[in-house]
C-alpha atoms as a PDB file:
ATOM      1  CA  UNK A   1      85.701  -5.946 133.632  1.00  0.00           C
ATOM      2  CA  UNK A   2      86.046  -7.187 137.052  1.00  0.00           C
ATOM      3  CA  UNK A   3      86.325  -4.472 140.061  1.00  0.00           C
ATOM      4  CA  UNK A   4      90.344  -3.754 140.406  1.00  0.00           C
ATOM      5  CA  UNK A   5      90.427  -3.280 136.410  1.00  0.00           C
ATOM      6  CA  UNK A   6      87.900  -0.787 136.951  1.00  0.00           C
ATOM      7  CA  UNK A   7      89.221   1.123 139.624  1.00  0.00           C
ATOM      8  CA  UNK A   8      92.611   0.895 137.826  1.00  0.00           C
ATOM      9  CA  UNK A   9      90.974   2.664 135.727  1.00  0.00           C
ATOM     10  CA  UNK A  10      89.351   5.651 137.156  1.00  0.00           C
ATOM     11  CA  UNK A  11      92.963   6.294 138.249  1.00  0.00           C
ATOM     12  CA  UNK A  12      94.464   5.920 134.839  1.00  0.00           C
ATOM     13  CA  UNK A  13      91.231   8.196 133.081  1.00  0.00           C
ATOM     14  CA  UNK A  14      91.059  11.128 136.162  1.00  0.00           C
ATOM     15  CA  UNK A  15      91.539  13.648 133.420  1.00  0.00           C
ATOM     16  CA  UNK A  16      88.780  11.965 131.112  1.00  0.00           C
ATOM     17  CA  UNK A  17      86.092  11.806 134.033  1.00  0.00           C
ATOM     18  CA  UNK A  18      87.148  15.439 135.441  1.00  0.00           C
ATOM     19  CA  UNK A  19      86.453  16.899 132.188  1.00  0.00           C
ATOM     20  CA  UNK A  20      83.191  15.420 131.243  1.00  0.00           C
ATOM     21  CA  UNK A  21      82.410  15.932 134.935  1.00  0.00           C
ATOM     22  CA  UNK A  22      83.328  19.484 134.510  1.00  0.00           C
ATOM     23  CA  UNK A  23      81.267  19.762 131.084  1.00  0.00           C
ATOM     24  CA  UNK A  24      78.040  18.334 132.469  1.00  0.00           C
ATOM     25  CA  UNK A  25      78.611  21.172 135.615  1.00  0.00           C
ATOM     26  CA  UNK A  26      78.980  24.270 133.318  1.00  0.00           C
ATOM     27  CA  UNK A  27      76.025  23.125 131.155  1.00  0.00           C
ATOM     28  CA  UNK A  28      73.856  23.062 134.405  1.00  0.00           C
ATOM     29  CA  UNK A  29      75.480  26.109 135.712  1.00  0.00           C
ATOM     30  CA  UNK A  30      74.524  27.811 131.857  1.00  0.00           C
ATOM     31  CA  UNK A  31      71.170  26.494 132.350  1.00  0.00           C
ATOM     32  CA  UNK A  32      70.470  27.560 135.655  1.00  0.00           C
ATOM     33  CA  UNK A  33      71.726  31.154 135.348  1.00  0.00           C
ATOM     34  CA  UNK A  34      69.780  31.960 131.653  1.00  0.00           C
ATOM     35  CA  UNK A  35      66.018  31.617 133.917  1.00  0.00           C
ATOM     36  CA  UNK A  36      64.315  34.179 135.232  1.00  0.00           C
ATOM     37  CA  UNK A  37      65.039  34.300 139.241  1.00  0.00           C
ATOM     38  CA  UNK A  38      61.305  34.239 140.649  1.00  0.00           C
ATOM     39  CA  UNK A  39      60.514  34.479 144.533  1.00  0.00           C
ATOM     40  CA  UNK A  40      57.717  32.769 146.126  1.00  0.00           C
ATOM     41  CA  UNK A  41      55.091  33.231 147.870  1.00  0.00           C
ATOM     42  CA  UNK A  42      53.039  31.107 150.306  1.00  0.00           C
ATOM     43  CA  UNK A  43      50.107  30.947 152.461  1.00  0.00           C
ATOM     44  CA  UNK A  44      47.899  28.167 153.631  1.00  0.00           C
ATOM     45  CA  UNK A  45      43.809  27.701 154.007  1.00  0.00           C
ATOM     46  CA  UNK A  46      41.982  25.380 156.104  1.00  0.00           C
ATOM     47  CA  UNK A  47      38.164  24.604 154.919  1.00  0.00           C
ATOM     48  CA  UNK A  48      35.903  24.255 158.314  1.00  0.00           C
ATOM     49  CA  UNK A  49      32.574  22.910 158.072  1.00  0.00           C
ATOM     50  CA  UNK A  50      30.318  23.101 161.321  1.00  0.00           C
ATOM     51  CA  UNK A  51      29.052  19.412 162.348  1.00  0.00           C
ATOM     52  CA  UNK A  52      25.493  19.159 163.166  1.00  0.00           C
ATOM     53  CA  UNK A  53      24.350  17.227 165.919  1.00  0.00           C
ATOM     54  CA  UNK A  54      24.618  12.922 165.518  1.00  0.00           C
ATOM     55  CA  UNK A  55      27.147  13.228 162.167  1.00  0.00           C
ATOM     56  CA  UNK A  56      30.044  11.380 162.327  1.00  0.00           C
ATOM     57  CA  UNK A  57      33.139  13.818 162.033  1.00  0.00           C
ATOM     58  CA  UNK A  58      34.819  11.468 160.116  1.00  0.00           C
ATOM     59  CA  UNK A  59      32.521  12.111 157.294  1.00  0.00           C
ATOM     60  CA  UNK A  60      32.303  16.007 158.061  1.00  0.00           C
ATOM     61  CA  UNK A  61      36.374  15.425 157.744  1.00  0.00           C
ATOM     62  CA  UNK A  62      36.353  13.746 154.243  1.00  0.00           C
ATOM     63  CA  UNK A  63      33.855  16.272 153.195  1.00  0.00           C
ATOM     64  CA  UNK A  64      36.378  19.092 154.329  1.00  0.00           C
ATOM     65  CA  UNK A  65      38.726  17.271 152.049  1.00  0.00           C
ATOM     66  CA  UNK A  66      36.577  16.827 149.093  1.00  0.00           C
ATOM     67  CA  UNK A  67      35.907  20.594 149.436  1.00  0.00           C
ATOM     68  CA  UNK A  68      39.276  21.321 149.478  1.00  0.00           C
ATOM     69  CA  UNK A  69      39.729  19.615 146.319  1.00  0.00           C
ATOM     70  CA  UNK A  70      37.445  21.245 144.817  1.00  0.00           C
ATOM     71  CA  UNK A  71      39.020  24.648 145.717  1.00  0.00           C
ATOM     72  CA  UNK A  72      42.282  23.992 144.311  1.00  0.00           C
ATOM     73  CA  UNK A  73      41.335  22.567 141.077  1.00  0.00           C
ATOM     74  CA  UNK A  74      39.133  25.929 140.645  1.00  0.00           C
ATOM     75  CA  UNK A  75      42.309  27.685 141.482  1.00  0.00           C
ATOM     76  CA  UNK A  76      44.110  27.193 137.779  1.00  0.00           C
ATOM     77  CA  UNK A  77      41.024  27.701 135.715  1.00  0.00           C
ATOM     78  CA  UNK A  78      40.577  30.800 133.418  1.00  0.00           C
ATOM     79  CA  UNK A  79      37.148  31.928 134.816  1.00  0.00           C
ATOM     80  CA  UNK A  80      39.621  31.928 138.510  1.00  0.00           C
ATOM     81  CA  UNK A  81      42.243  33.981 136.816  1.00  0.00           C
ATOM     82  CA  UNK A  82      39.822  36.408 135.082  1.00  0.00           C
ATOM     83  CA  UNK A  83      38.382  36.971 138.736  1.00  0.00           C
ATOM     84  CA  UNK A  84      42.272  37.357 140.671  1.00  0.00           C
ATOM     85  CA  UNK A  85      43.358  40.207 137.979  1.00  0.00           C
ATOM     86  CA  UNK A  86      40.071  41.938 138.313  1.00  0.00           C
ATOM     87  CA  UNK A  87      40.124  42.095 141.828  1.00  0.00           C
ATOM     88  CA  UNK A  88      41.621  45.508 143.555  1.00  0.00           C
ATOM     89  CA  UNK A  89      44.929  44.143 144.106  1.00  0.00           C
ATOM     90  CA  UNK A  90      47.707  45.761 142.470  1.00  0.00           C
ATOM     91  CA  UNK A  91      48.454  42.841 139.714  1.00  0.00           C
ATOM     92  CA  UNK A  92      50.356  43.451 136.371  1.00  0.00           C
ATOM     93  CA  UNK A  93      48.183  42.365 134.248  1.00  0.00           C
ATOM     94  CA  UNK A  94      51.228  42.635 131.627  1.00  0.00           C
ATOM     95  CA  UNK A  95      53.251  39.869 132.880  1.00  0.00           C
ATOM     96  CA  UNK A  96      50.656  37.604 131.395  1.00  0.00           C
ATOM     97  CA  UNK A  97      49.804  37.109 127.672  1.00  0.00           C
ATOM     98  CA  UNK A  98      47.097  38.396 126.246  1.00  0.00           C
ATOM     99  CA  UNK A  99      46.596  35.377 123.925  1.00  0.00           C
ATOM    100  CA  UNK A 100      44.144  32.936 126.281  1.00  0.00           C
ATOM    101  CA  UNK A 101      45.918  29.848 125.681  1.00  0.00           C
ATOM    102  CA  UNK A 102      49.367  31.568 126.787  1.00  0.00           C
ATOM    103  CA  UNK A 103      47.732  33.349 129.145  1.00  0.00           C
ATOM    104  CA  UNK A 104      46.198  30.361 130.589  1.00  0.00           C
ATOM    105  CA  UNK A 105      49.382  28.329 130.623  1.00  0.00           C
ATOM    106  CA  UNK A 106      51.492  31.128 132.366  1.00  0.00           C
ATOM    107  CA  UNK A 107      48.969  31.410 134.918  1.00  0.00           C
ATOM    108  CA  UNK A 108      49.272  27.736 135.700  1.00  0.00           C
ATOM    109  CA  UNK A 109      52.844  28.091 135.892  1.00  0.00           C
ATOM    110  CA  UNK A 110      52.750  30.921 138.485  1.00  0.00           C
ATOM    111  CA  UNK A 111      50.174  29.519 141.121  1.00  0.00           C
ATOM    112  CA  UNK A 112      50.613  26.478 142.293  1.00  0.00           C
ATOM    113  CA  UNK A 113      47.610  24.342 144.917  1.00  0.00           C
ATOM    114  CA  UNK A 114      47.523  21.468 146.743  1.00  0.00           C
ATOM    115  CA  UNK A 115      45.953  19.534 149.584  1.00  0.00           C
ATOM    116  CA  UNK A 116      47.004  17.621 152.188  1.00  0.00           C
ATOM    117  CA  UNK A 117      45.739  13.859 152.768  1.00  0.00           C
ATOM    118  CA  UNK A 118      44.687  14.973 156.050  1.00  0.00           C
ATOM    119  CA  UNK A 119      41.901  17.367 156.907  1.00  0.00           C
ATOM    120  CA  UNK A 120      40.927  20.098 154.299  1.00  0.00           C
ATOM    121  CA  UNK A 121      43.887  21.953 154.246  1.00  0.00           C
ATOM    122  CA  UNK A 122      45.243  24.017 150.780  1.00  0.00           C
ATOM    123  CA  UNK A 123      48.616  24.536 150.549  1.00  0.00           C
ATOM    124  CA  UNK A 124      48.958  27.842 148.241  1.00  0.00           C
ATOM    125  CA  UNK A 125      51.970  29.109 146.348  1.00  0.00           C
ATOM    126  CA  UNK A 126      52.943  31.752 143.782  1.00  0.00           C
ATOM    127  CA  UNK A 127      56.160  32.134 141.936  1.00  0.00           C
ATOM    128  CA  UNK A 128      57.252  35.826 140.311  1.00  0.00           C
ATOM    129  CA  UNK A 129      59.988  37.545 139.056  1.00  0.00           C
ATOM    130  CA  UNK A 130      58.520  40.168 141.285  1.00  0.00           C
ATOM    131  CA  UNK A 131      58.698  40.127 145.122  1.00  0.00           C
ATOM    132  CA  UNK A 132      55.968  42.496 145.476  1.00  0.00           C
ATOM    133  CA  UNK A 133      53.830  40.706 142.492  1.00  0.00           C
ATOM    134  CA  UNK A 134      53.720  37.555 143.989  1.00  0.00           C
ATOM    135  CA  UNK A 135      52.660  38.631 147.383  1.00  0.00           C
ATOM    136  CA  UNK A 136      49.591  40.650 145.759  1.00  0.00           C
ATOM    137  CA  UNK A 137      48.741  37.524 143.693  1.00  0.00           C
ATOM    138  CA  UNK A 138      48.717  35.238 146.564  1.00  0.00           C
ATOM    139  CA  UNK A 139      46.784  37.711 148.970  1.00  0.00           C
ATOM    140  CA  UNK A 140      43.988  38.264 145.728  1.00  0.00           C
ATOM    141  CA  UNK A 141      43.818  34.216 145.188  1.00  0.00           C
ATOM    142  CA  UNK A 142      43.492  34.300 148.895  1.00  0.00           C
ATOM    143  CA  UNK A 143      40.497  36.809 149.268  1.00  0.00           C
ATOM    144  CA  UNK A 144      38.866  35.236 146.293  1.00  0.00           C
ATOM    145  CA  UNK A 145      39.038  31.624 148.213  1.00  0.00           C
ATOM    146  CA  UNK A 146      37.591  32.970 151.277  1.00  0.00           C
ATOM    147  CA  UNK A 147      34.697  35.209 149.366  1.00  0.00           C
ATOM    148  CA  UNK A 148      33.635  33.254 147.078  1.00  0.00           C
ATOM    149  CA  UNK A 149      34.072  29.220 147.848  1.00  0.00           C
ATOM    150  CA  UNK A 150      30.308  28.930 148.190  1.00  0.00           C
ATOM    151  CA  UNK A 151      30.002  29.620 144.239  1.00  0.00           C
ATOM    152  CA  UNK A 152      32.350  25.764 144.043  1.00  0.00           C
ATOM    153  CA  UNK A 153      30.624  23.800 146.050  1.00  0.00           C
ATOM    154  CA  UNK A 154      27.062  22.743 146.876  1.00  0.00           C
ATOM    155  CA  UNK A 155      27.295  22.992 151.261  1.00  0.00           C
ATOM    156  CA  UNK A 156      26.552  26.422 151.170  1.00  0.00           C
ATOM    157  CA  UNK A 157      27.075  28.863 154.271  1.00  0.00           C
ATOM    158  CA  UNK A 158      27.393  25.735 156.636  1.00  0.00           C
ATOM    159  CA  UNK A 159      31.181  25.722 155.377  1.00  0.00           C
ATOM    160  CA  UNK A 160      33.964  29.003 155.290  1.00  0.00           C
ATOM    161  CA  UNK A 161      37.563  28.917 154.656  1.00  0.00           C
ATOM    162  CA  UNK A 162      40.158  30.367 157.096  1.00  0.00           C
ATOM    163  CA  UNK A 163      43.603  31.562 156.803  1.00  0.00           C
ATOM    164  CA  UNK A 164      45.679  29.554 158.525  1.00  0.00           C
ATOM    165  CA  UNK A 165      49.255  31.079 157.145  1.00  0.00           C
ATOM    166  CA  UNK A 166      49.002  34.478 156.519  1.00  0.00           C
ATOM    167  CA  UNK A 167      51.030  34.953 152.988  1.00  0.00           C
ATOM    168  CA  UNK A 168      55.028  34.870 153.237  1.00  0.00           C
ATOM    169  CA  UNK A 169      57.389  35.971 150.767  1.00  0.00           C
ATOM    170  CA  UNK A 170      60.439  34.870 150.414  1.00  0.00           C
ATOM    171  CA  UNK A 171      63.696  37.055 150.688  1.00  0.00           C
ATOM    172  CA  UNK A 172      65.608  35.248 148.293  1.00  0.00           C
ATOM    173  CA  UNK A 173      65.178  33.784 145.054  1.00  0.00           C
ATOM    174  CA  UNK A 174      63.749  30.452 145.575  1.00  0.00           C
ATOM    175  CA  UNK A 175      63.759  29.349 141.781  1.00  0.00           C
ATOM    176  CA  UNK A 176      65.323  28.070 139.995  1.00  0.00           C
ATOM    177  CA  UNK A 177      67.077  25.738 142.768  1.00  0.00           C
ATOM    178  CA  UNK A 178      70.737  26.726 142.058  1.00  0.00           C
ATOM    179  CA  UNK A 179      72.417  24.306 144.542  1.00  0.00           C
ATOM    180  CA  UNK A 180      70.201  21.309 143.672  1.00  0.00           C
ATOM    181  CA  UNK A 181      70.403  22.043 140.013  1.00  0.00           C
ATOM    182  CA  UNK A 182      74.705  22.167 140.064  1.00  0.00           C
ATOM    183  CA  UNK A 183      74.561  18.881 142.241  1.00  0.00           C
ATOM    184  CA  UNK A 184      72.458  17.498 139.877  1.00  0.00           C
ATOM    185  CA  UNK A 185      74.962  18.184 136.924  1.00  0.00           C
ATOM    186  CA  UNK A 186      78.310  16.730 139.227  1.00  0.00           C
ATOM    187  CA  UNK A 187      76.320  14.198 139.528  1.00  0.00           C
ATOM    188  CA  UNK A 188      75.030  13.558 135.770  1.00  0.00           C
ATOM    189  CA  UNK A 189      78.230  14.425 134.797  1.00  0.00           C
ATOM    190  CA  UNK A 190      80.196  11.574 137.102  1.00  0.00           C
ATOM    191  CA  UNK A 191      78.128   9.015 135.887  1.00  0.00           C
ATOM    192  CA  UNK A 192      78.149  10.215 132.473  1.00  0.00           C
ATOM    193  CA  UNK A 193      82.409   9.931 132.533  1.00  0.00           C
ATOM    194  CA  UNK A 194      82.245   6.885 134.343  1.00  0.00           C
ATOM    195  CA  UNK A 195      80.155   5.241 131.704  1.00  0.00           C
ATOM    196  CA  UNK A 196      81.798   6.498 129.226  1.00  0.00           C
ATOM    197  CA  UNK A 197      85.686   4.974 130.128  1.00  0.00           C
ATOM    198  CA  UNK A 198      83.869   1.856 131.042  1.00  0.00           C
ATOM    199  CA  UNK A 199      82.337   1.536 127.521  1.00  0.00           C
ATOM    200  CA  UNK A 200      85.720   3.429 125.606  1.00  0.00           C
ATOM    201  CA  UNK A 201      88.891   2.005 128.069  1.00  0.00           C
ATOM    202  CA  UNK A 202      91.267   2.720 124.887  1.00  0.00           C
ATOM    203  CA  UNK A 203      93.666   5.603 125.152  1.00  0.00           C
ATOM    204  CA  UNK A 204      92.549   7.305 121.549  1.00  0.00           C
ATOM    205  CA  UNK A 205      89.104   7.878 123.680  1.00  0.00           C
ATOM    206  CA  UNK A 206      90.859   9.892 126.024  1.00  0.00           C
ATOM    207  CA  UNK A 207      89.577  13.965 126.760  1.00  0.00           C
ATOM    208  CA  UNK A 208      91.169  16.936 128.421  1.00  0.00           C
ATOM    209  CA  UNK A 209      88.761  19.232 128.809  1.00  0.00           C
ATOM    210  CA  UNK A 210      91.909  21.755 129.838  1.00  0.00           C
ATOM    211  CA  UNK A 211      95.529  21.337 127.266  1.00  0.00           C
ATOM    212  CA  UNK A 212      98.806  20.567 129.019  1.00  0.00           C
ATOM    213  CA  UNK A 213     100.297  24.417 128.785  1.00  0.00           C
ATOM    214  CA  UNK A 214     101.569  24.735 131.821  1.00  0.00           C
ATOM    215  CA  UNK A 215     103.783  21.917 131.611  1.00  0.00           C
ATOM    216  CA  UNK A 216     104.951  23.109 128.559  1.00  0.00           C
ATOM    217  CA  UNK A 217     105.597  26.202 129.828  1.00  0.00           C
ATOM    218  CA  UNK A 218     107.350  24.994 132.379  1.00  0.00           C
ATOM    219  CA  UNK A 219     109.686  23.005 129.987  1.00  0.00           C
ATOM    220  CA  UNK A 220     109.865  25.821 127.584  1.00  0.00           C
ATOM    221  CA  UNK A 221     111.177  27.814 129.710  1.00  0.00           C
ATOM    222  CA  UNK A 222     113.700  25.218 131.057  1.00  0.00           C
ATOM    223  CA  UNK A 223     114.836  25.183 127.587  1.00  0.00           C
ATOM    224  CA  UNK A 224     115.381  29.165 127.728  1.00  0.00           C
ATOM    225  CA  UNK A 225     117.423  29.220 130.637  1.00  0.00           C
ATOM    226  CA  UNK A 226     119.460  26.230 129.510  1.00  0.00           C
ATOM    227  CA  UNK A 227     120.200  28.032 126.016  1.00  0.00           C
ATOM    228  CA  UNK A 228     121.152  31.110 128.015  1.00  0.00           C
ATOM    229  CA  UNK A 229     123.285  29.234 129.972  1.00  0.00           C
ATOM    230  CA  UNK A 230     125.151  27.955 126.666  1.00  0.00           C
ATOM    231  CA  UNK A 231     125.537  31.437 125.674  1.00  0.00           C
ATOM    232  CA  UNK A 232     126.837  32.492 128.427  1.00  0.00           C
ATOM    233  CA  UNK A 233     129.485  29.779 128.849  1.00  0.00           C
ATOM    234  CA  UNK A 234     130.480  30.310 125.399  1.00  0.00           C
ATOM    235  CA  UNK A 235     130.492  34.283 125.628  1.00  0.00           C
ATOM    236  CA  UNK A 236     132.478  33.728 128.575  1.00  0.00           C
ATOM    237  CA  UNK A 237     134.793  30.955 126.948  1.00  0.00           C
ATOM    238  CA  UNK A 238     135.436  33.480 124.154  1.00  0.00           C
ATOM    239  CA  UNK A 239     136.370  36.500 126.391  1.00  0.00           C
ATOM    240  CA  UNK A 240     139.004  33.939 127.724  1.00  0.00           C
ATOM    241  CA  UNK A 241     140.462  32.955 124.694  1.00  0.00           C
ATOM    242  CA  UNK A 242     140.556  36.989 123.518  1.00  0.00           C
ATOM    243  CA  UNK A 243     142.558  37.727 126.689  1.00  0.00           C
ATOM    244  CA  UNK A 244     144.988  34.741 126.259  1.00  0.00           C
ATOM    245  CA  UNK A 245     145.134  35.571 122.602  1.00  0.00           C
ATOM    246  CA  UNK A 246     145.940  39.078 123.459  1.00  0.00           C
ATOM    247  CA  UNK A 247     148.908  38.341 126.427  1.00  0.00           C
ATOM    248  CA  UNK A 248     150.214  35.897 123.739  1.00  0.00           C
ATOM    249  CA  UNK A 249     150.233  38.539 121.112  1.00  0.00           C
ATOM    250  CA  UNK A 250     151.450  41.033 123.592  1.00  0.00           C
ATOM    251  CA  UNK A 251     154.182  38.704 124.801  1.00  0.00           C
ATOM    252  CA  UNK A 252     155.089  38.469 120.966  1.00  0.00           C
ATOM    253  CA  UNK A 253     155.861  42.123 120.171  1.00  0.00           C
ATOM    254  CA  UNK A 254     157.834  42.151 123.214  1.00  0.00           C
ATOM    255  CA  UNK A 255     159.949  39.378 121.899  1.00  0.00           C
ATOM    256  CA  UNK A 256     160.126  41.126 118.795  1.00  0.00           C
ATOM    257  CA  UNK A 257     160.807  44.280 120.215  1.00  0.00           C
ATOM    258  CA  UNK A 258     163.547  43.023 122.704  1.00  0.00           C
ATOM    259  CA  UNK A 259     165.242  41.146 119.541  1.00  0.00           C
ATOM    260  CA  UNK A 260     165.347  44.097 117.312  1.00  0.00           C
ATOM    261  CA  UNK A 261     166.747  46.343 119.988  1.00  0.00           C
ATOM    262  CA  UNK A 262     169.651  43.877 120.551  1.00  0.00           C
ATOM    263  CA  UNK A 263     169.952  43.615 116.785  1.00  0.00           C
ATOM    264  CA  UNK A 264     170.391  47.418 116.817  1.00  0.00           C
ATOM    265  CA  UNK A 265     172.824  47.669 119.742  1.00  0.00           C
ATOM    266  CA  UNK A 266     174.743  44.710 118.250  1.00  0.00           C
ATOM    267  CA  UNK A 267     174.633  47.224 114.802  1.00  0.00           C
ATOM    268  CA  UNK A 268     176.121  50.056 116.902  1.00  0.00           C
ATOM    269  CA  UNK A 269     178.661  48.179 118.641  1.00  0.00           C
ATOM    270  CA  UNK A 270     179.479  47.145 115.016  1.00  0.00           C
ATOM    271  CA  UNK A 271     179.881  50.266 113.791  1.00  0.00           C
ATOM    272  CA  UNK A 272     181.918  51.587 116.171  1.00  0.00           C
ATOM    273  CA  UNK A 273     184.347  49.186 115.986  1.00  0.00           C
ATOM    274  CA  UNK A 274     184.505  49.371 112.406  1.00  0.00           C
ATOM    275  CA  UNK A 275     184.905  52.976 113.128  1.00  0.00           C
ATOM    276  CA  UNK A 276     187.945  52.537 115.614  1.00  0.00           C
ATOM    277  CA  UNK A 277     189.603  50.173 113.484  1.00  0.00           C
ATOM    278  CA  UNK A 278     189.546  52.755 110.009  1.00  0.00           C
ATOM    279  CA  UNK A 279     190.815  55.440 112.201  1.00  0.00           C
ATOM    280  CA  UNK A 280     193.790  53.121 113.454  1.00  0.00           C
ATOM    281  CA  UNK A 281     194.570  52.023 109.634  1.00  0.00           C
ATOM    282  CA  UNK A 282     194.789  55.855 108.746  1.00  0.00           C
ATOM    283  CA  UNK A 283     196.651  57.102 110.975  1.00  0.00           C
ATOM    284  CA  UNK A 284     199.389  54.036 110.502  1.00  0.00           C
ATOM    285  CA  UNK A 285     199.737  55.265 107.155  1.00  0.00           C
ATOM    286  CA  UNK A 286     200.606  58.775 108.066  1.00  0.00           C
ATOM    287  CA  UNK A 287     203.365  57.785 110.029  1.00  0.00           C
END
C-alpha cells in the first residue's frame, strides 16, 4: 500500500483509529488509577576518604566509588532492613510482610540506591503510600549509612560518609507517573489502530467505539415534527371542509325554507281566491 492509499485511509477509518485510540487510553487511565499513590523521598550521600601523602587521588577516587558500591548493594539486603526497622525511627513495621521472602521483596520495592559514575556519590530514594513514612525510612537508612559503613567495607575510620542532600519529600504523589503513563496509552493506542486498518482496510473490520445516536436522534425527531406537521395540515384541512360543509348545509335549509314559505303564501293566495270566488257563486244564486 503505497503512501496516498494509506493516508486515504486514515481519513476514511478516523472513527476506527479514535476508538481503539480511545480504548488503549481508558485501559491506561484504569491501570494507573487502581495503584496505590506513593510519595517519595530523597536524599543523597557522598563517601570521603582522606588521601595520605604521595597517593594518587585518582585511585583514592575509584576507591570512593567502589565503596559506594558497596553501600548501596548493602542497602536492599535483609540483615539492612532488620537494622532500619529496629532503629528509633518511627517506621510501621506493618506495612511490610511478615513472611521474609515478601517482606524482603517489598522492601526492595520501597528503597531504591544508586551511584553515580563519578566520585562516590549514593543517590537514595524511598517510595510510600505515606508522606511521613517515607521521610522516616529515608532519614533511618540514612543514619544507618553514616553509623555503620565501616561494618561494609575493609578502609576502616580513614573513610566516613556525609550528607550531601538532606532528605526531601515530595508534596505530591510522584508514583505512579499519571501523565507519562496516559501518553504512553495515546500513544500505544495510535499505533495499535493504525496497524490494525493497515492489516484489516475492509469495511466489515470497521469499530465505533461510540453508536451513531445522535444522528438518529436528530432524524427521529425530524420525522416527529414532519408527522405533526401532516396532522396538522390535515386537522386543519378537515376544519375547512366542516365549515364549507356546514355554510353549504346552512345555505340548503334556507333554500328550503324560502321555497316552502312561497309554497305556503302561494297556498293562501289560493285559498282566498277560492274563497272570493264561492262567495260570488252564492250570492248570484240568491238573486
Amino acid at each position: 500500500m503505497e503512501l496516498i492509499d494509506f493516508l486515504k485511509l486514515i481519513k476514511k477509518k478516523k472513527q476506527t483509529i479514535f476508538s481503539i485510540t480511545l480504548l488503549f487510553f481508558l485501559i491506561s487511565a484504569v491501570l494507573t488509577f487502581i495503584q496505590p499513590f506513593k510519595y517519595s523521598s530523597e536524599s543523597r550521600l557522598l563517601v570521603v576518604q582522606s588521601i595520605p601523602a604521595g597517593v594518587d587521588p585518582y585511585q583514592v577516587n575509584k576507591a570512593n566509588e567502589y565503596i559506594a558500591e558497596v553501600l548501596a548493594q548493602i542497602i536492599p539486603t535483609n540483615s539492612f532492613f532488620n537494622d532500619v526497622i529496629n532503629t528509633e525511627f518511627n517506621i510501621n513495621k506493618t506495612y511490610f510482610p511478615s513472611d521474609p521472602l515478601k517482606q524482603l521483596k517489598k522492601w526492595r520495592k520501597t528503597v531504591k540506591a544508586h551511584v553515580s559514575n563519578n566520585g562516590g556519590m549514593i543517590s537514595i530514594s524511598v517510595l510510600h503510600p505515606d508522606k511521613y513514612q517515607s521521610n522516616q525510612i529515608l532519614k533511618a537508612v540514612d543514619y544507618l549509612i553514616q553509623k555503620n559503613h565501616t561494618l561494609y567495607h575493609g578502609s576502616g575510620e580513614n573513610v566516613s560518609v556525609k550528607i550531601v542532600d538532606q532528605p526531601f519529600t515530595s508534596i505530591f504523589p510522584v508514583s505512579p507517573n499519571i501523565p507519562l503513563n496516559l501518553i504512553f496509552g495515546l500513544v500505544l493506542g495510535l499505533i495499535f489502530s493504525l496497524t490494525y486498518i493497515f492489516l484489516f482496510p475492509e469495511e466489515v473490520y470497521n469499530l465505533r467505539f461510540l453508536p451513531k445516536r445522535k444522528r438518529k436522534n436528530i432524524n427521529f425527531q425530524m420525522e416527529i415534527d414532519e408527522n405533526q406537521f401532516k396532522e396538522d395540515l390535515i386537522k386543519q384541512n378537515n376544519q375547512n371542509l366542516e365549515k364549507l360543509y356546514n355554510q353549504e348545509v346552512n345555505e340548503e335549509e334556507r333554500q328550503e325554507y324560502m321555497h316552502s314559505q312561497v309554497q305556503k303564501e302561494a297556498m293562501e293566495d289560493d285559498f282566498v281566491i277560492r274563497g272570493s270566488m264561492e262567495n260570488l257563486g252564492v250570492n248570484k244564486v240568491e238573486v
